[in-house]
PDB file of N, CA and C in Angstrom:
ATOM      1  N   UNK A   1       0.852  -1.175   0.000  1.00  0.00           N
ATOM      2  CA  UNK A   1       0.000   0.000   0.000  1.00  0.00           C
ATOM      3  C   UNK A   1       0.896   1.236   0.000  1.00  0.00           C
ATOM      4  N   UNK A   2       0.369   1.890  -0.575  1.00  0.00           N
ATOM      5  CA  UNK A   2       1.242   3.036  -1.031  1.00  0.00           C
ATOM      6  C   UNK A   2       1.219   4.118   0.422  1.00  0.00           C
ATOM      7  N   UNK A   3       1.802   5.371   0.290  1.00  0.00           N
ATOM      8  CA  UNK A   3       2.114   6.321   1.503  1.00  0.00           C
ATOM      9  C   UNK A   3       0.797   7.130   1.963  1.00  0.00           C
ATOM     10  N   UNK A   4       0.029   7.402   0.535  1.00  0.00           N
ATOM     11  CA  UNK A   4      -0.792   8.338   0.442  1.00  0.00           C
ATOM     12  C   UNK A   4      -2.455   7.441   1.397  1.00  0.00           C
ATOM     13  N   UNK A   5      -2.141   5.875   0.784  1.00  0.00           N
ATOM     14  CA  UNK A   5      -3.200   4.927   1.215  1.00  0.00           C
ATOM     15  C   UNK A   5      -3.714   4.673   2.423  1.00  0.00           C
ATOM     16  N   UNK A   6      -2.204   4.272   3.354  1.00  0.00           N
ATOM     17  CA  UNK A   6      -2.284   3.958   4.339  1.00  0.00           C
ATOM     18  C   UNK A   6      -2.957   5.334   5.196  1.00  0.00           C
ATOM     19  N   UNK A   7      -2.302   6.434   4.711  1.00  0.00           N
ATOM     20  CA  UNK A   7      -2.359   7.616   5.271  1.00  0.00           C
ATOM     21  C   UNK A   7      -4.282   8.020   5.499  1.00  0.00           C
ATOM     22  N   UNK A   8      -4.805   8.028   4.402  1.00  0.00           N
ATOM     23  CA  UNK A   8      -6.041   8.006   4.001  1.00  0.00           C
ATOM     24  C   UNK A   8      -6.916   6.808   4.944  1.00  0.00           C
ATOM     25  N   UNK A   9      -6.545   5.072   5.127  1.00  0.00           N
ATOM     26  CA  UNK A   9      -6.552   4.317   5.465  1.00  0.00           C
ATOM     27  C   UNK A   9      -6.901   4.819   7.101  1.00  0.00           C
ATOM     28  N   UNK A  10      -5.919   5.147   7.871  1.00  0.00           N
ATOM     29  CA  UNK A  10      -5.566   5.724   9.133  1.00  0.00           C
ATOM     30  C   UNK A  10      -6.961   6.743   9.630  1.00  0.00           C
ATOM     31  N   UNK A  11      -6.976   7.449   8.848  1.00  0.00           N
ATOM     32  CA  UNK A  11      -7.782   8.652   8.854  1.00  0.00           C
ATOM     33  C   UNK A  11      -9.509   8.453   8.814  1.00  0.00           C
ATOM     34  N   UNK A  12      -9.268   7.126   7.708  1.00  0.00           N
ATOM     35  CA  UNK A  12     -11.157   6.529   7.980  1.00  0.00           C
ATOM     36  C   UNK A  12     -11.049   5.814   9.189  1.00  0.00           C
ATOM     37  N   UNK A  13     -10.457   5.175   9.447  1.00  0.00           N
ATOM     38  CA  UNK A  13      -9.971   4.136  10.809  1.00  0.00           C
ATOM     39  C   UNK A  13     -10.409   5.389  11.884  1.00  0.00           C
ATOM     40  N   UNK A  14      -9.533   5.841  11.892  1.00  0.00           N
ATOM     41  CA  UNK A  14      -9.742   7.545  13.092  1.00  0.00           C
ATOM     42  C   UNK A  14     -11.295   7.894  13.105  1.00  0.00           C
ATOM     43  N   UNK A  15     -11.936   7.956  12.243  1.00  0.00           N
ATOM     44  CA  UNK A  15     -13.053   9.067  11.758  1.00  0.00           C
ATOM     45  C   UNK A  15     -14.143   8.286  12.658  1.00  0.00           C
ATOM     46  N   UNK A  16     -14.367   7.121  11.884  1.00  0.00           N
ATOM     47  CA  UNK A  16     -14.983   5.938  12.468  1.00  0.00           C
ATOM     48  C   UNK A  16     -15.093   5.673  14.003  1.00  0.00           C
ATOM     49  N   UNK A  17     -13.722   5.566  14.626  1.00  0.00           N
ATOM     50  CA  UNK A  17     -13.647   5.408  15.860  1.00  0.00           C
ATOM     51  C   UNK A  17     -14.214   6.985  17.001  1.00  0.00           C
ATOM     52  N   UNK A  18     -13.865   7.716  16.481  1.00  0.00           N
ATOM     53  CA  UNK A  18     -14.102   8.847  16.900  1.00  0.00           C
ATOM     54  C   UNK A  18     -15.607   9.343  16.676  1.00  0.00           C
ATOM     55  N   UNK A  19     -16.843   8.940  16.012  1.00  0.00           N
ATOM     56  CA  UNK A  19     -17.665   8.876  15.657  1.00  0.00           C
ATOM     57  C   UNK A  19     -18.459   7.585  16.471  1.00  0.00           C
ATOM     58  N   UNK A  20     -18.144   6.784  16.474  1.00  0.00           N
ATOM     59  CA  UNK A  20     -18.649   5.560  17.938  1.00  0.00           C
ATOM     60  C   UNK A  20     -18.468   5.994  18.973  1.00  0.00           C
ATOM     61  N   UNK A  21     -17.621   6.684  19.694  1.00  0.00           N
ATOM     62  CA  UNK A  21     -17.158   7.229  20.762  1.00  0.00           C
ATOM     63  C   UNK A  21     -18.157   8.643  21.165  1.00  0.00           C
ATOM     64  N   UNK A  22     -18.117   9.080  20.146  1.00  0.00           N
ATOM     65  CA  UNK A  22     -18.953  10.742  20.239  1.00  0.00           C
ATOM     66  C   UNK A  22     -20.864   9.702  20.117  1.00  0.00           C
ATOM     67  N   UNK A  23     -21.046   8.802  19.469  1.00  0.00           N
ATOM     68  CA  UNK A  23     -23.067   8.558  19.311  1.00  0.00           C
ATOM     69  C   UNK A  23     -22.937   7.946  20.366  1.00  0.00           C
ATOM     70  N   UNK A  24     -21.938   7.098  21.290  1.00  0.00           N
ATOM     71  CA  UNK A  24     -22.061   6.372  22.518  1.00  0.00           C
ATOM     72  C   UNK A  24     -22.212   7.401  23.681  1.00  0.00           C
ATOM     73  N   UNK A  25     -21.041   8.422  23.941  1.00  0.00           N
ATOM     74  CA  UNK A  25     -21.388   9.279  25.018  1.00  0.00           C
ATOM     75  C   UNK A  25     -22.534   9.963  25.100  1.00  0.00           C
ATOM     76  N   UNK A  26     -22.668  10.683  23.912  1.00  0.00           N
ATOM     77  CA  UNK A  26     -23.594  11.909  23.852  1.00  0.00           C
ATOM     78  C   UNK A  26     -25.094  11.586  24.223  1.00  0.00           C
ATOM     79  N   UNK A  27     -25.581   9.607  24.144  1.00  0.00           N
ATOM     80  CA  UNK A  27     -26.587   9.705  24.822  1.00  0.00           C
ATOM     81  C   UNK A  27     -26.850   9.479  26.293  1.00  0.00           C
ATOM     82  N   UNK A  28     -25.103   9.736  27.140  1.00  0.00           N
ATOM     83  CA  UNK A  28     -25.372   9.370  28.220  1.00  0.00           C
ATOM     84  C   UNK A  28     -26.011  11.047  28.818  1.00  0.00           C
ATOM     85  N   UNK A  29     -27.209  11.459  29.053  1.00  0.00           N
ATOM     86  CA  UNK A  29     -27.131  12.536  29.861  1.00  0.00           C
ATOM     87  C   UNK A  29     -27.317  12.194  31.241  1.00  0.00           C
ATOM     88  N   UNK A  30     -27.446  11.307  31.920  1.00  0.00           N
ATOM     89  CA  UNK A  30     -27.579  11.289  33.682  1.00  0.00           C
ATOM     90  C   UNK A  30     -26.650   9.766  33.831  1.00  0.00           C
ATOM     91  N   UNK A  31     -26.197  10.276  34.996  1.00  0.00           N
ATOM     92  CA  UNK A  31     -25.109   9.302  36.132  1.00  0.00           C
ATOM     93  C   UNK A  31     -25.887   8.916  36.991  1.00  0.00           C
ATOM     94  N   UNK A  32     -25.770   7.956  37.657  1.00  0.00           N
ATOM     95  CA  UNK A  32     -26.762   7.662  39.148  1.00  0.00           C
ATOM     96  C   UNK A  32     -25.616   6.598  40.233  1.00  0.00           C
ATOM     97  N   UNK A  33     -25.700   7.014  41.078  1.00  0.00           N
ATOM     98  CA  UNK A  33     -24.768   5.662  41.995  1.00  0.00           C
ATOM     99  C   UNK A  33     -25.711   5.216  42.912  1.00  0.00           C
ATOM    100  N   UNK A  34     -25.907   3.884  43.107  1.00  0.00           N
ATOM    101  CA  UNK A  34     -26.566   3.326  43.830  1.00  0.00           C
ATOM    102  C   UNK A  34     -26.287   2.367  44.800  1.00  0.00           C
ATOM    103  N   UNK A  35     -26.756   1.932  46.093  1.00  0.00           N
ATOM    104  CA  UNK A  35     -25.914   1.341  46.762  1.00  0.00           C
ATOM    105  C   UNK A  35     -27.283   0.443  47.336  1.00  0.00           C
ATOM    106  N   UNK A  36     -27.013  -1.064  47.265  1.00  0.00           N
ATOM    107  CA  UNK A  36     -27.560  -1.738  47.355  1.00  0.00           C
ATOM    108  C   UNK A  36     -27.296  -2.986  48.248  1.00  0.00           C
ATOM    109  N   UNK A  37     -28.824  -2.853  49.253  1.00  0.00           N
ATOM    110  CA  UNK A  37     -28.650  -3.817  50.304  1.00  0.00           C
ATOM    111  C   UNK A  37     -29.186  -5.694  50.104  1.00  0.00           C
ATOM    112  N   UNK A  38     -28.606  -6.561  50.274  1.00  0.00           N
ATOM    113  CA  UNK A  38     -28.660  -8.171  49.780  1.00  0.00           C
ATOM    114  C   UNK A  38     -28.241  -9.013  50.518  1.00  0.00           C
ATOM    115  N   UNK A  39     -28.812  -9.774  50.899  1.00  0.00           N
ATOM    116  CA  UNK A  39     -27.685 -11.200  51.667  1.00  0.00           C
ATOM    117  C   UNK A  39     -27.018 -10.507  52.393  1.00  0.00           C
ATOM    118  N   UNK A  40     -27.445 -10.031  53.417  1.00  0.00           N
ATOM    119  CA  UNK A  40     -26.091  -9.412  54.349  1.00  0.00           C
ATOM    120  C   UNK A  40     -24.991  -9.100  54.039  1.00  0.00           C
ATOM    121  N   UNK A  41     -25.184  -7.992  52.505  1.00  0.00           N
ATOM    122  CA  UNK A  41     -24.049  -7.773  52.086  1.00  0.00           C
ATOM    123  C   UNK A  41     -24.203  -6.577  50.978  1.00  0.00           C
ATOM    124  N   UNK A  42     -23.419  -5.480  51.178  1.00  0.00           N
ATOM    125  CA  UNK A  42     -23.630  -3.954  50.464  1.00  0.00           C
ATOM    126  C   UNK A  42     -22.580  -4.364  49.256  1.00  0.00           C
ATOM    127  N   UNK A  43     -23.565  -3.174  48.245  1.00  0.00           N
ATOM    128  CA  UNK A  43     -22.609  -2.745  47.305  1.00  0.00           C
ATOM    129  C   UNK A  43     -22.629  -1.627  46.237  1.00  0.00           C
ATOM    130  N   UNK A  44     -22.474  -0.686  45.898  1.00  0.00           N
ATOM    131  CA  UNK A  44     -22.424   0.384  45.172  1.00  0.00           C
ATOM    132  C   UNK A  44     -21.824   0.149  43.640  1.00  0.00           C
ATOM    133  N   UNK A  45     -22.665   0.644  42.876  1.00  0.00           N
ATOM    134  CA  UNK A  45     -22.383   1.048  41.926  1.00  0.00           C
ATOM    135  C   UNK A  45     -22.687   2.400  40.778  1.00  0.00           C
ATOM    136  N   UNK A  46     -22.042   2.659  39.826  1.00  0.00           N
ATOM    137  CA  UNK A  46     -22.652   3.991  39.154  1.00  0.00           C
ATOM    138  C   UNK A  46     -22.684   3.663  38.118  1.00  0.00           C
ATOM    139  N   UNK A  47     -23.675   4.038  36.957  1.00  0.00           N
ATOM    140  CA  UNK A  47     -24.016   4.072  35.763  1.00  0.00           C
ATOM    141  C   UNK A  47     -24.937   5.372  34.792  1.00  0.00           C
ATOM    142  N   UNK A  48     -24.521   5.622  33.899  1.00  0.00           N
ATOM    143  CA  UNK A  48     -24.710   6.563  33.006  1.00  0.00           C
ATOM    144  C   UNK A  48     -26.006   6.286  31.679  1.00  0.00           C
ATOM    145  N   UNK A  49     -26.974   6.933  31.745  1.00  0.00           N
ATOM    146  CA  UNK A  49     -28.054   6.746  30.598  1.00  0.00           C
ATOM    147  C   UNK A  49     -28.573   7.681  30.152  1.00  0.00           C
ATOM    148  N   UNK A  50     -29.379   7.665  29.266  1.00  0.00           N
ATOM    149  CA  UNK A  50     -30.451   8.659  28.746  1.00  0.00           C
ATOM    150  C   UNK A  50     -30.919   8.865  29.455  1.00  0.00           C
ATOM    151  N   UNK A  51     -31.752   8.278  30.162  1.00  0.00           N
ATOM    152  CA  UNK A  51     -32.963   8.639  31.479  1.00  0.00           C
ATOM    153  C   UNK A  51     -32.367   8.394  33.002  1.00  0.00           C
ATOM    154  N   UNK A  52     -32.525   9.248  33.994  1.00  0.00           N
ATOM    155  CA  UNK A  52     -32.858   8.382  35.209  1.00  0.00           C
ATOM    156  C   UNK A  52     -33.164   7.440  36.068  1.00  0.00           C
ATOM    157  N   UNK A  53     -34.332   6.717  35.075  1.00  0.00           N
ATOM    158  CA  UNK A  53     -34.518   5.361  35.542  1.00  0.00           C
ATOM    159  C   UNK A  53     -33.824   4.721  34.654  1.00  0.00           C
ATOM    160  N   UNK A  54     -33.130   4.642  33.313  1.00  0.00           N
ATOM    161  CA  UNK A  54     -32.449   3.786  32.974  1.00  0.00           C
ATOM    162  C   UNK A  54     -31.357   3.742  33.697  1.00  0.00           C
ATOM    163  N   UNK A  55     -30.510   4.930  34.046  1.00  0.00           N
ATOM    164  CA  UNK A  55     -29.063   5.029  34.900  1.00  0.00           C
ATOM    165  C   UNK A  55     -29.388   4.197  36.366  1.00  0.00           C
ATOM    166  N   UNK A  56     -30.570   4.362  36.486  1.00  0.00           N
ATOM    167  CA  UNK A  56     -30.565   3.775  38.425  1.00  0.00           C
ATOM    168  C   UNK A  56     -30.829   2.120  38.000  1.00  0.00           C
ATOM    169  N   UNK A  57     -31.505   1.394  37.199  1.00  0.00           N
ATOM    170  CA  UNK A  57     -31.839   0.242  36.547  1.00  0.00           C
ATOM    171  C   UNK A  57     -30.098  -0.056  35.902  1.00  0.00           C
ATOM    172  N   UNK A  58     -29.293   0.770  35.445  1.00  0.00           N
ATOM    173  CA  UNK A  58     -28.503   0.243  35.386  1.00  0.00           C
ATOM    174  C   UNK A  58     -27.208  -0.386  36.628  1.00  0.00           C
ATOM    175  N   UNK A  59     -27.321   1.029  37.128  1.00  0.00           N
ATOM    176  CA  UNK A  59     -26.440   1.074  38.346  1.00  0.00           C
ATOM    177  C   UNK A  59     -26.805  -0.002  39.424  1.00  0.00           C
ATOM    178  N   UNK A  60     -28.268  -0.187  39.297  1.00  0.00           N
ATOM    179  CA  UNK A  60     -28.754  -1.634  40.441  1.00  0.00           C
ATOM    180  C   UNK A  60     -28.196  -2.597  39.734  1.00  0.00           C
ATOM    181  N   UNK A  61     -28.304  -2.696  38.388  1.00  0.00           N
ATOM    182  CA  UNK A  61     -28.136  -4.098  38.202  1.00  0.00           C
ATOM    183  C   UNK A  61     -26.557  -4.777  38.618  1.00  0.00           C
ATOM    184  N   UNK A  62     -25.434  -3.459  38.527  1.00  0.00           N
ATOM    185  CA  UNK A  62     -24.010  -3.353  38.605  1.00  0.00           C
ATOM    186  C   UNK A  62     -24.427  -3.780  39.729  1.00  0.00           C
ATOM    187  N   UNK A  63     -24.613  -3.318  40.537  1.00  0.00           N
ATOM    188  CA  UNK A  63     -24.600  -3.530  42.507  1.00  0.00           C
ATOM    189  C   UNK A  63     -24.619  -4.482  42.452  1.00  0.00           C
ATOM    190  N   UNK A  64     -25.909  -5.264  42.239  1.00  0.00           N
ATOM    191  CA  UNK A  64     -26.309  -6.580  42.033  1.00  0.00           C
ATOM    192  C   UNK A  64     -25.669  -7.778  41.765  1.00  0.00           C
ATOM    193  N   UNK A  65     -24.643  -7.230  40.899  1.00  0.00           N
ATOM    194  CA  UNK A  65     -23.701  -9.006  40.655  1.00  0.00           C
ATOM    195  C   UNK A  65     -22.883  -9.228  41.086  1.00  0.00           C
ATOM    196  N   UNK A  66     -22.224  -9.002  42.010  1.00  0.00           N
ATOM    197  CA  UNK A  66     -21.264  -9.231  42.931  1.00  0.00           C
ATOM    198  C   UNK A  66     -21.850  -9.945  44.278  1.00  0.00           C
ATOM    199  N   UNK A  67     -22.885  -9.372  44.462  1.00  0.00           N
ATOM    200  CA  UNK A  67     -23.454  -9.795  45.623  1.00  0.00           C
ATOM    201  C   UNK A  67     -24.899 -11.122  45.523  1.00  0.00           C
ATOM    202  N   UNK A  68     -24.976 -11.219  44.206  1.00  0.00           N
ATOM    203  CA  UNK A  68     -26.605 -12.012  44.245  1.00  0.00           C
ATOM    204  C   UNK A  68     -25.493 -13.608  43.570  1.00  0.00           C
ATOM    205  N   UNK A  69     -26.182 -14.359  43.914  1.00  0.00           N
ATOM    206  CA  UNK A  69     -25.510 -15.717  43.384  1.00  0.00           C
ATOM    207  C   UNK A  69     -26.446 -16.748  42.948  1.00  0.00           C
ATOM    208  N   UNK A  70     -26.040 -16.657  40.966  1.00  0.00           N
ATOM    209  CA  UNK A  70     -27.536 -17.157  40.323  1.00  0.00           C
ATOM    210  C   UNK A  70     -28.447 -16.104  39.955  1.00  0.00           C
ATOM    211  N   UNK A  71     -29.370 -16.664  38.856  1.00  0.00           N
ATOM    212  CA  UNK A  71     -30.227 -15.751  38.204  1.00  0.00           C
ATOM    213  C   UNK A  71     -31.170 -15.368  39.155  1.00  0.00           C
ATOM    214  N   UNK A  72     -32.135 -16.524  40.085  1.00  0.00           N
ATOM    215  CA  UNK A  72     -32.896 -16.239  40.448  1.00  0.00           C
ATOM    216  C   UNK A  72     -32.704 -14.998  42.038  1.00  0.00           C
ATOM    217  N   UNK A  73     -31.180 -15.124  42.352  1.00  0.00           N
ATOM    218  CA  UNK A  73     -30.977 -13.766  43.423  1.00  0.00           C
ATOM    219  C   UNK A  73     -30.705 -12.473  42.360  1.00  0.00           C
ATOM    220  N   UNK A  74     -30.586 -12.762  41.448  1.00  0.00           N
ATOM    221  CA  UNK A  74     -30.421 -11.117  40.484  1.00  0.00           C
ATOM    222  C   UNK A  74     -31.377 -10.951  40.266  1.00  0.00           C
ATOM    223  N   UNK A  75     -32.418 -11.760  40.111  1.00  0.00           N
ATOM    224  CA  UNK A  75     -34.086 -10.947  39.737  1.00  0.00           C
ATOM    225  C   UNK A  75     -34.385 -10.525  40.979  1.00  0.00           C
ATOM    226  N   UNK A  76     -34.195 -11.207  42.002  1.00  0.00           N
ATOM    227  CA  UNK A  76     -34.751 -10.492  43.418  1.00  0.00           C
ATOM    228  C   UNK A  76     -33.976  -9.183  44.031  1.00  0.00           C
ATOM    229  N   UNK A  77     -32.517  -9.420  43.781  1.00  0.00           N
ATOM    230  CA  UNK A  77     -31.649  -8.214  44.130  1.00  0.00           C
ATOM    231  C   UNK A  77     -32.238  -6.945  43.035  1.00  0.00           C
ATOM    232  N   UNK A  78     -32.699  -7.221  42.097  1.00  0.00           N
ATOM    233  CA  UNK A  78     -32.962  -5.762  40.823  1.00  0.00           C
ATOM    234  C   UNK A  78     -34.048  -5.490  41.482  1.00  0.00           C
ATOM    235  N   UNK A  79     -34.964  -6.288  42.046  1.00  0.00           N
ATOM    236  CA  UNK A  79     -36.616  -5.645  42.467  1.00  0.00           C
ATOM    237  C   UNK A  79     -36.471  -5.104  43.431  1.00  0.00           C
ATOM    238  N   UNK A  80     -35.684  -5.088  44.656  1.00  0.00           N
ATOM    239  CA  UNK A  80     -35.675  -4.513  45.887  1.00  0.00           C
ATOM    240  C   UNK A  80     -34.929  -3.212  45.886  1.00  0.00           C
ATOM    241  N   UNK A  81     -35.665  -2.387  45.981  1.00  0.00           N
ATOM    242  CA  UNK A  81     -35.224  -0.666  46.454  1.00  0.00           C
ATOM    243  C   UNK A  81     -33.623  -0.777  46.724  1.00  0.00           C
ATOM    244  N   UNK A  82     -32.976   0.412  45.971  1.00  0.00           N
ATOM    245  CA  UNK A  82     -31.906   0.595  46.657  1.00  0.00           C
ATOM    246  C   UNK A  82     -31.842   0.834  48.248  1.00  0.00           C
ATOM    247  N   UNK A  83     -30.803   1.044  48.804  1.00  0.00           N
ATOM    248  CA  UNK A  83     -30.707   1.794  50.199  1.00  0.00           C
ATOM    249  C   UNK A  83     -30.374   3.443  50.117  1.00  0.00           C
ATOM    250  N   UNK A  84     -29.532   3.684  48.567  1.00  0.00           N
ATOM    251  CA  UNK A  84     -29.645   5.204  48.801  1.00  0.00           C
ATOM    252  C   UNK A  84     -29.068   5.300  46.761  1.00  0.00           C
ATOM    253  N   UNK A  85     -29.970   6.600  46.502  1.00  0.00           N
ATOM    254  CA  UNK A  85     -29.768   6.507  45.223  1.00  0.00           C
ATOM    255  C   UNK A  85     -29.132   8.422  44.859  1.00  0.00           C
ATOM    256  N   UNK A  86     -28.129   8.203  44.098  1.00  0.00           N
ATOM    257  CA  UNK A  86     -28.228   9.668  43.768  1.00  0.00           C
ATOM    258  C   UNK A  86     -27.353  10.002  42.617  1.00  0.00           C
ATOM    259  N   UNK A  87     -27.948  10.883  41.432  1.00  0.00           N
ATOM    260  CA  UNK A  87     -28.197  11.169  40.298  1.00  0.00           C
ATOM    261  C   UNK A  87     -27.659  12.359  39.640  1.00  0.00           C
ATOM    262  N   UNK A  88     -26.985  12.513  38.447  1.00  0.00           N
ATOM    263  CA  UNK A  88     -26.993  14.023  38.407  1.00  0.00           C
ATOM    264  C   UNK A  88     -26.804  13.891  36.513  1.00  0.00           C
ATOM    265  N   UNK A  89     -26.923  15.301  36.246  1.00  0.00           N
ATOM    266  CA  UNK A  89     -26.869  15.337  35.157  1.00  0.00           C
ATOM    267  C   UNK A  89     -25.635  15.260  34.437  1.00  0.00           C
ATOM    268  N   UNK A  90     -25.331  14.999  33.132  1.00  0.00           N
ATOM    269  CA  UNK A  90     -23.629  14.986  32.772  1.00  0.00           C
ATOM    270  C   UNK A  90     -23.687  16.139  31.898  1.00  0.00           C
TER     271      UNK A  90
END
């Protein structure tokens, strides 16, 4: 491949990546950290979404797998209220 190719090559490579990066962030507008009580056992996490309840639905579910063991304690750990939730805009 010639100098001019690769060069050109590089530059769609760049464009591309930089373009996934910019439609992925830009729909995060809210953060949420959540900290979640299970099995005699805490855990916090934070997550970023379009909505509020998607960020807190996400951030539970993070909490959630460290501490639930098996599908059927992750459906029960996602349904039960955090212990403290808090949110902000990005």
């Amino acid at each position: 491949m010639t100098k001019p190719g690769r060069l050109l090559t590089l530059l769609a490579v760049l464009a591309f990546a930089g373009f996934l990066l910019w439609s992925t962030l830009s729909s995060q507008r809210v953060e949420c950290t959540v900290v979640v009580a299970f099995n005699n056992a805490r855990n916090t996490a934070t997550a970023s979404a379009a909505s509020e309840t998607d960020a807190t639905r996400e951030a539970q579910t993070a909490a959630c797998g460290p501490i639930a063991n098996g599908m059927n304690e992750s459906i029960a750990c996602g349904r039960i209220p955090p212990v403290s939730r808090q949110c902000r805009s990005l």
